[in-house]
N, C-alpha and C. Protein backbone atom coordinates (compact mmCIF):
# COMPACT_ATOMS: atom_id res chain seq x y z
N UNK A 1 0.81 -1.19 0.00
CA UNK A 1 0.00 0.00 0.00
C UNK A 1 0.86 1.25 0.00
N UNK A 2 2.23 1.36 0.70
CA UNK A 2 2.90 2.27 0.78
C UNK A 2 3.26 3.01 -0.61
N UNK A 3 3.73 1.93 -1.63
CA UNK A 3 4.39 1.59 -2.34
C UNK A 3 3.41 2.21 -3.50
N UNK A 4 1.98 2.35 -3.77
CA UNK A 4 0.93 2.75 -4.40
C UNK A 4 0.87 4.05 -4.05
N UNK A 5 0.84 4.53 -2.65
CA UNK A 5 0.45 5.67 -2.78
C UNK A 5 1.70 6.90 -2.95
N UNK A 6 3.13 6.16 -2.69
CA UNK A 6 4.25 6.95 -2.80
C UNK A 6 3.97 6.90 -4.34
N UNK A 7 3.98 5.85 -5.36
CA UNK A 7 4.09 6.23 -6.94
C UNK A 7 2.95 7.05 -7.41
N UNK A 8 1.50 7.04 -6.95
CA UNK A 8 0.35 7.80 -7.17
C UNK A 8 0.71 9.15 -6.76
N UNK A 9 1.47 9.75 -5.24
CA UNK A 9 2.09 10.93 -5.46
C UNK A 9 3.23 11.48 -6.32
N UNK A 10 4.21 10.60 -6.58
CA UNK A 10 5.18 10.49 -7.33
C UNK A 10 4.55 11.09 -9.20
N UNK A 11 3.75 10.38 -9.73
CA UNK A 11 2.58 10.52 -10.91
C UNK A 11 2.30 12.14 -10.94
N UNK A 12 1.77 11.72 -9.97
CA UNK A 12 0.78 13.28 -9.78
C UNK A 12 1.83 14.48 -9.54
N UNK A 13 3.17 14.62 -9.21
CA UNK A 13 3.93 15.47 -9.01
C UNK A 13 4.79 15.76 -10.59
N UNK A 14 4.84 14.54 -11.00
CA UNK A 14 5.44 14.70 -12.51
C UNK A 14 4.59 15.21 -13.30
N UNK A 15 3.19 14.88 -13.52
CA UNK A 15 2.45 15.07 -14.51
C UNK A 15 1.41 16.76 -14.61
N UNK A 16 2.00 17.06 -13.25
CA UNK A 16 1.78 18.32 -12.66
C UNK A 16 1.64 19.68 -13.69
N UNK A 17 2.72 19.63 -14.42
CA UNK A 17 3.13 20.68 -15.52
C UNK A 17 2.27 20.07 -16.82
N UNK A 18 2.19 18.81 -16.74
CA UNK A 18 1.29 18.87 -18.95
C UNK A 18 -0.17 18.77 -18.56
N UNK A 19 -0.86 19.74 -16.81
CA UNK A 19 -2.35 19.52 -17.36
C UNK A 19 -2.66 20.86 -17.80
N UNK A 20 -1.80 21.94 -18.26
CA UNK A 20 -1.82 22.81 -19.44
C UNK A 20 -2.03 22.59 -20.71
N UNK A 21 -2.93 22.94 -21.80
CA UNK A 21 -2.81 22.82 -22.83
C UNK A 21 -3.14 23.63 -23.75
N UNK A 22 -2.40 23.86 -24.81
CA UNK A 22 -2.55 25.20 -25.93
C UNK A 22 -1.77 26.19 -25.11
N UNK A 23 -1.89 27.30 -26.00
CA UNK A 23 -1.25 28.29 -25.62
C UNK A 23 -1.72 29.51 -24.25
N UNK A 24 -1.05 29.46 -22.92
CA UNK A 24 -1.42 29.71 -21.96
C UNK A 24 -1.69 31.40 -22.87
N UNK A 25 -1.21 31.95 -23.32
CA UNK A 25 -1.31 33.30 -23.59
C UNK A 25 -1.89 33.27 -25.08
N UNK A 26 -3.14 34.12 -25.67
CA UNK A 26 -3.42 33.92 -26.91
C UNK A 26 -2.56 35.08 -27.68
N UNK A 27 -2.17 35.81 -26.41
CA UNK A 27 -1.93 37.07 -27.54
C UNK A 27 -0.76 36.71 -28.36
N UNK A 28 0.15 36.08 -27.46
CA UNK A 28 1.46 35.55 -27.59
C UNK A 28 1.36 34.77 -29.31
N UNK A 29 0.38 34.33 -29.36
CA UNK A 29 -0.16 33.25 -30.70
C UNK A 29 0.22 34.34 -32.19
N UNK A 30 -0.55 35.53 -31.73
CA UNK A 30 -0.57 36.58 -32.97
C UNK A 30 0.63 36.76 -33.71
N UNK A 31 0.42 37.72 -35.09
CA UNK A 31 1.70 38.03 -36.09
C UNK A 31 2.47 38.49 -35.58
N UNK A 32 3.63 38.60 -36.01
CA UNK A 32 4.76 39.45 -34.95
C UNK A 32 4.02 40.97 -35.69
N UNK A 33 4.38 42.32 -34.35
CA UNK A 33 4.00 43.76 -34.63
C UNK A 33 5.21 44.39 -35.62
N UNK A 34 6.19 43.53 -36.13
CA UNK A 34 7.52 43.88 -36.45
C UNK A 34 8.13 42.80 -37.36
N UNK A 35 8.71 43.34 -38.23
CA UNK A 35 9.63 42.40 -38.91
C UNK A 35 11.26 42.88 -38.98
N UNK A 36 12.41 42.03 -38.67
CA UNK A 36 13.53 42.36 -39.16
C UNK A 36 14.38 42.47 -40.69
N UNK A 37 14.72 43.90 -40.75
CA UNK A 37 15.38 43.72 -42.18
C UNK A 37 16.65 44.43 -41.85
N UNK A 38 17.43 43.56 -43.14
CA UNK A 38 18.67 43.87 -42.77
C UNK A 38 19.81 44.11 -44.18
N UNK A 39 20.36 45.02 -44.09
CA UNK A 39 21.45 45.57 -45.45
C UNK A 39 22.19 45.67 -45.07
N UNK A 40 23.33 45.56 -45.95
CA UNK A 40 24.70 45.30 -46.34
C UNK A 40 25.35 46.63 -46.75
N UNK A 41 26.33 47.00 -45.89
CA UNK A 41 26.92 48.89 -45.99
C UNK A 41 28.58 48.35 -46.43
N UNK A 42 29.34 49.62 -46.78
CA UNK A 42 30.16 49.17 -47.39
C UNK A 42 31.00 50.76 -45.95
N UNK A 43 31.83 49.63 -46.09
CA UNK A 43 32.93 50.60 -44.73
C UNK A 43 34.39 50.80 -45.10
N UNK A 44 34.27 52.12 -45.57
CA UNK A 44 36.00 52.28 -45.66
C UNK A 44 36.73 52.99 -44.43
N UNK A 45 38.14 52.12 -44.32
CA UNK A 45 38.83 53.13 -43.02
C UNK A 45 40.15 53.07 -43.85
N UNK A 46 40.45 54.64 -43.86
CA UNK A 46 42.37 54.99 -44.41
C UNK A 46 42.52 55.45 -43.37
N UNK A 47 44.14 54.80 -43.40
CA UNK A 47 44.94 54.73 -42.64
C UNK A 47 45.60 56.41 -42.90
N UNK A 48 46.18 56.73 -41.58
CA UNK A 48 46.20 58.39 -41.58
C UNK A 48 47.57 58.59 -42.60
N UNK A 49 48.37 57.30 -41.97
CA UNK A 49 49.91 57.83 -42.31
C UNK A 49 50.21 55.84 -42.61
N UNK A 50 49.53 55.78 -43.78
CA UNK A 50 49.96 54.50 -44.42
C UNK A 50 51.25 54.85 -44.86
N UNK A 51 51.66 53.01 -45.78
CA UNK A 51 53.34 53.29 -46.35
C UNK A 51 52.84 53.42 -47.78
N UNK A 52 51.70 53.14 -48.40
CA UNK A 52 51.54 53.35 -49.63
C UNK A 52 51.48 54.69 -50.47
N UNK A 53 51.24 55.61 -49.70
CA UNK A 53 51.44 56.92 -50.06
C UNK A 53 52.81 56.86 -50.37
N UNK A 54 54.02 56.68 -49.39
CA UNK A 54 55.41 57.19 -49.76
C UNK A 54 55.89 56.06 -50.44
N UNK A 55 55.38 54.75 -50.58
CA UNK A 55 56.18 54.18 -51.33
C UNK A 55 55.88 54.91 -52.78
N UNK A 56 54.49 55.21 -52.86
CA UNK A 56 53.89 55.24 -54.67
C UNK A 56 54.40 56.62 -55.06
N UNK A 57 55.30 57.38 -53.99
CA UNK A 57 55.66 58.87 -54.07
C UNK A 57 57.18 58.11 -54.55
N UNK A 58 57.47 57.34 -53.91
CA UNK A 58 59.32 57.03 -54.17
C UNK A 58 59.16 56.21 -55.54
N UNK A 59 58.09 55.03 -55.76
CA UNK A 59 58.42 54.42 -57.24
C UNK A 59 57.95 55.47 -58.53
N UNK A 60 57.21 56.50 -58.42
CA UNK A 60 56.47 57.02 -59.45
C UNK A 60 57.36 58.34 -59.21
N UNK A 61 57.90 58.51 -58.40
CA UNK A 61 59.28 59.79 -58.95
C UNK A 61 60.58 58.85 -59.65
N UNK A 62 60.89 57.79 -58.91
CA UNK A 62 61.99 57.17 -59.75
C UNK A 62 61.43 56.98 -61.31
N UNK A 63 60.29 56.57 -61.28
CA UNK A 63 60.17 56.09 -62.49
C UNK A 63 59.83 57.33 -63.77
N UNK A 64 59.20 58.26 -62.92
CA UNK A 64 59.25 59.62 -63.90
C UNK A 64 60.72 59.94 -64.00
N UNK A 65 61.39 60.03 -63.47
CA UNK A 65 63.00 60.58 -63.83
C UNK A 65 63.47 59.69 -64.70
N UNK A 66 63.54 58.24 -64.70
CA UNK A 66 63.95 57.35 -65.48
C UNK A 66 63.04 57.96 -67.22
N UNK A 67 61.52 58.63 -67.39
CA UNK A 67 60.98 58.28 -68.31
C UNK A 67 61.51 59.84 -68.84
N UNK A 68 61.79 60.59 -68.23
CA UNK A 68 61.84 62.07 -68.35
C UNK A 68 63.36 62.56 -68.99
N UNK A 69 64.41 61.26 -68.22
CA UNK A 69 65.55 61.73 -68.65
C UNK A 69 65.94 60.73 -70.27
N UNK A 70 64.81 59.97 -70.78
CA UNK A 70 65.23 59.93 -72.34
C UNK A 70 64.77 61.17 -72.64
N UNK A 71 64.35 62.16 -72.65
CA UNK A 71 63.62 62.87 -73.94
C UNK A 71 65.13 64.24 -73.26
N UNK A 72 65.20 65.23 -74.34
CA UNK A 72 66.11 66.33 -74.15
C UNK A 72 67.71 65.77 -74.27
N UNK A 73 68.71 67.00 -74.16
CA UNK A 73 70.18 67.30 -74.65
C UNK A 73 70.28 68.27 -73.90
N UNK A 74 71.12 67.64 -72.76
CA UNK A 74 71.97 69.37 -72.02
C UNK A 74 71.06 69.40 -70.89
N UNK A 75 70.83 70.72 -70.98
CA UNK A 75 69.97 70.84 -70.04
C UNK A 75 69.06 70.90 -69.79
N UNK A 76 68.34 70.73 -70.95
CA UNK A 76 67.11 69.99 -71.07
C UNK A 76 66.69 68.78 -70.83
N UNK A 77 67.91 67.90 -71.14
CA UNK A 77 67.41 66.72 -70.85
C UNK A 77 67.02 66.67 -68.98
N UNK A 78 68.31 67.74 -68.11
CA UNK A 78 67.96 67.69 -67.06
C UNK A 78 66.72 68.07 -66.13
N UNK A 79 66.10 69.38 -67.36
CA UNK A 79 64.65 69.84 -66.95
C UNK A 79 63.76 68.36 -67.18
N UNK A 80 63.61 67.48 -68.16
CA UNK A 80 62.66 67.03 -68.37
C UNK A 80 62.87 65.58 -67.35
N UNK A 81 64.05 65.54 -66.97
CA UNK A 81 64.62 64.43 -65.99
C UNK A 81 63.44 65.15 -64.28
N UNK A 82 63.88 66.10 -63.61
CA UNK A 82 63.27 66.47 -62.72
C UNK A 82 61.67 66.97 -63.50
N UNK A 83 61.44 66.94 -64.11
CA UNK A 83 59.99 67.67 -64.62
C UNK A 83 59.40 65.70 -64.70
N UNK A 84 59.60 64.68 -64.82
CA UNK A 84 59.47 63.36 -64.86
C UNK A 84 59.37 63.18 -63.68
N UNK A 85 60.12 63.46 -62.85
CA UNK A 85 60.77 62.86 -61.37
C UNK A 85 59.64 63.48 -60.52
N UNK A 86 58.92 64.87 -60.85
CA UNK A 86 58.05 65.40 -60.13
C UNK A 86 56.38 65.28 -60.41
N UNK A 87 56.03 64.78 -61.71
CA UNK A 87 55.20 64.01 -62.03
C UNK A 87 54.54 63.15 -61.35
N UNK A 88 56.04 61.92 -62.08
CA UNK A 88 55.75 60.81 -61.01
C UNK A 88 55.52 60.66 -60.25
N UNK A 89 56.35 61.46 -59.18
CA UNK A 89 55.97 61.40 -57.72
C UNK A 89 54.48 61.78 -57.28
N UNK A 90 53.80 62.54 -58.05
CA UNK A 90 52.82 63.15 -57.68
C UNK A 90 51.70 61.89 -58.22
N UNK A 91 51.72 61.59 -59.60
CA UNK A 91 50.79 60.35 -59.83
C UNK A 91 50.83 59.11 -58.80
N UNK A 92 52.48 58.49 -58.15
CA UNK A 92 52.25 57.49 -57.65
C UNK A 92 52.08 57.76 -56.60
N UNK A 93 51.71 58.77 -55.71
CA UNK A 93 51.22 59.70 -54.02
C UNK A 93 50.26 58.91 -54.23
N UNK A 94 48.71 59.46 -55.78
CA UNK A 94 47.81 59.15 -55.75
C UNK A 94 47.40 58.00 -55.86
N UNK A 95 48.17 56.93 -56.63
CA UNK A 95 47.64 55.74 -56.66
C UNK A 95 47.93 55.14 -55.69
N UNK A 96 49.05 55.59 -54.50
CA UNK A 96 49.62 55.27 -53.37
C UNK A 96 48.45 55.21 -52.20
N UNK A 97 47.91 56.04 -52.11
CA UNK A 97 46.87 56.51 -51.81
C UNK A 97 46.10 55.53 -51.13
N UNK A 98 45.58 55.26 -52.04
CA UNK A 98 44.15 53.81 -52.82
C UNK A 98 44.71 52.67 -52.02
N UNK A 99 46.23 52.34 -51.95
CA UNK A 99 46.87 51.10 -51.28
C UNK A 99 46.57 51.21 -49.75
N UNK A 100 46.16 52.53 -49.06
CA UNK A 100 46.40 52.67 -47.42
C UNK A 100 44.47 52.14 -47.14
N UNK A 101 43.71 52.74 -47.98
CA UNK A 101 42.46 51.96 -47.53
C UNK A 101 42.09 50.93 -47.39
N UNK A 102 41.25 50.85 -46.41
CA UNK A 102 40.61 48.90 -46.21
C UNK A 102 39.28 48.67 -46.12
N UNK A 103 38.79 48.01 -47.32
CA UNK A 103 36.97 48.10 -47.41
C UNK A 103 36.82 47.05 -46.89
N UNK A 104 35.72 47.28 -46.11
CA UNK A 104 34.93 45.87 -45.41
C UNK A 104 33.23 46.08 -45.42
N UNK A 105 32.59 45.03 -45.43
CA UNK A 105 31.13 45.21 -45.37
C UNK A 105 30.72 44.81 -44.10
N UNK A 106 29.54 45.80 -43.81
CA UNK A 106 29.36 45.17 -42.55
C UNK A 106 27.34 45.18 -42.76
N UNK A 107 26.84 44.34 -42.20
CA UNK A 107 25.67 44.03 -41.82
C UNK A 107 24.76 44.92 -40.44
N UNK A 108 24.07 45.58 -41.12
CA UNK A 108 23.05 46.70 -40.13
C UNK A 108 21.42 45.88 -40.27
N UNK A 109 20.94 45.29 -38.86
CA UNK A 109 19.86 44.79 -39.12
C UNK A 109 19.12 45.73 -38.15
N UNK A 110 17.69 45.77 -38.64
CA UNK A 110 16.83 46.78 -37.90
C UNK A 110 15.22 46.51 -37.49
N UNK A 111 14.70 46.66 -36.35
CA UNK A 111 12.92 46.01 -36.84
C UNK A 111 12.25 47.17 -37.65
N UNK A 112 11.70 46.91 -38.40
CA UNK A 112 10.33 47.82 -39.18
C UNK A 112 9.07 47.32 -38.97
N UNK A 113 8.29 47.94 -38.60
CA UNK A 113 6.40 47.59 -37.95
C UNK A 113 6.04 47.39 -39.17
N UNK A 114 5.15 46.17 -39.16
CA UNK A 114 4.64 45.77 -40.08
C UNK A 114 3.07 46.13 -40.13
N UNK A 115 2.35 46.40 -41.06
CA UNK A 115 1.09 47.13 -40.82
C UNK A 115 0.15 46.00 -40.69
């Protein structure tokens, strides 16, 4: 007899929680008031004092002086040697430039109420 009524309490203590059924809350049941949406942004960060600036300043002056000192005789050839050399330097600053940035995408998700 012991043995009956310890498992009949035993029963009744387990089965305690599933004499719920359906959803204790109806509201809870409804559409969500909101939906999440989410886009894709594009993030650039340059670097203040990258090396690509001075490298593209040191290869694009060498290489303007190298392109500057075929053309001219005398001292001309030497104007068009530094008139190359200062070019360059100035084109490869800019493409130097372009080397110090770093694009990354990043993901912005947000709720919007749905009507």
């Amino acid at each position: 007899m012991k043995h009956s009524a310890i498992s009949a309490a035993l029963a009744a203590v387990l089965f305690a929680g599933c004499s719920q059924s359906g959803n204790p809350n109806p509201q809870q049941a409804a559409a969500p008031a909101s939906k999440v949406v989410c886009s894709e942004q594009r993030v650039e960060r340059k670097q203040e004092w990258g090396t690509g600036g001075i490298a593209g300043t040191a290869i694009g002056g060498a290489a303007g002086g190298l392109l500057g000192n075929q053309f001219g005789k005398g001292k001309g050839n030497t104007a068009m040697t530094a008139a190359g050399a200062v070019g360059g330097a100035v084109a490869g600053h800019e493409i130097g430039k372009d080397q110090d940035t770093q694009v990354a995408y990043a993901e912005h998700c947000h709720d919007v109420p749905v009507n």
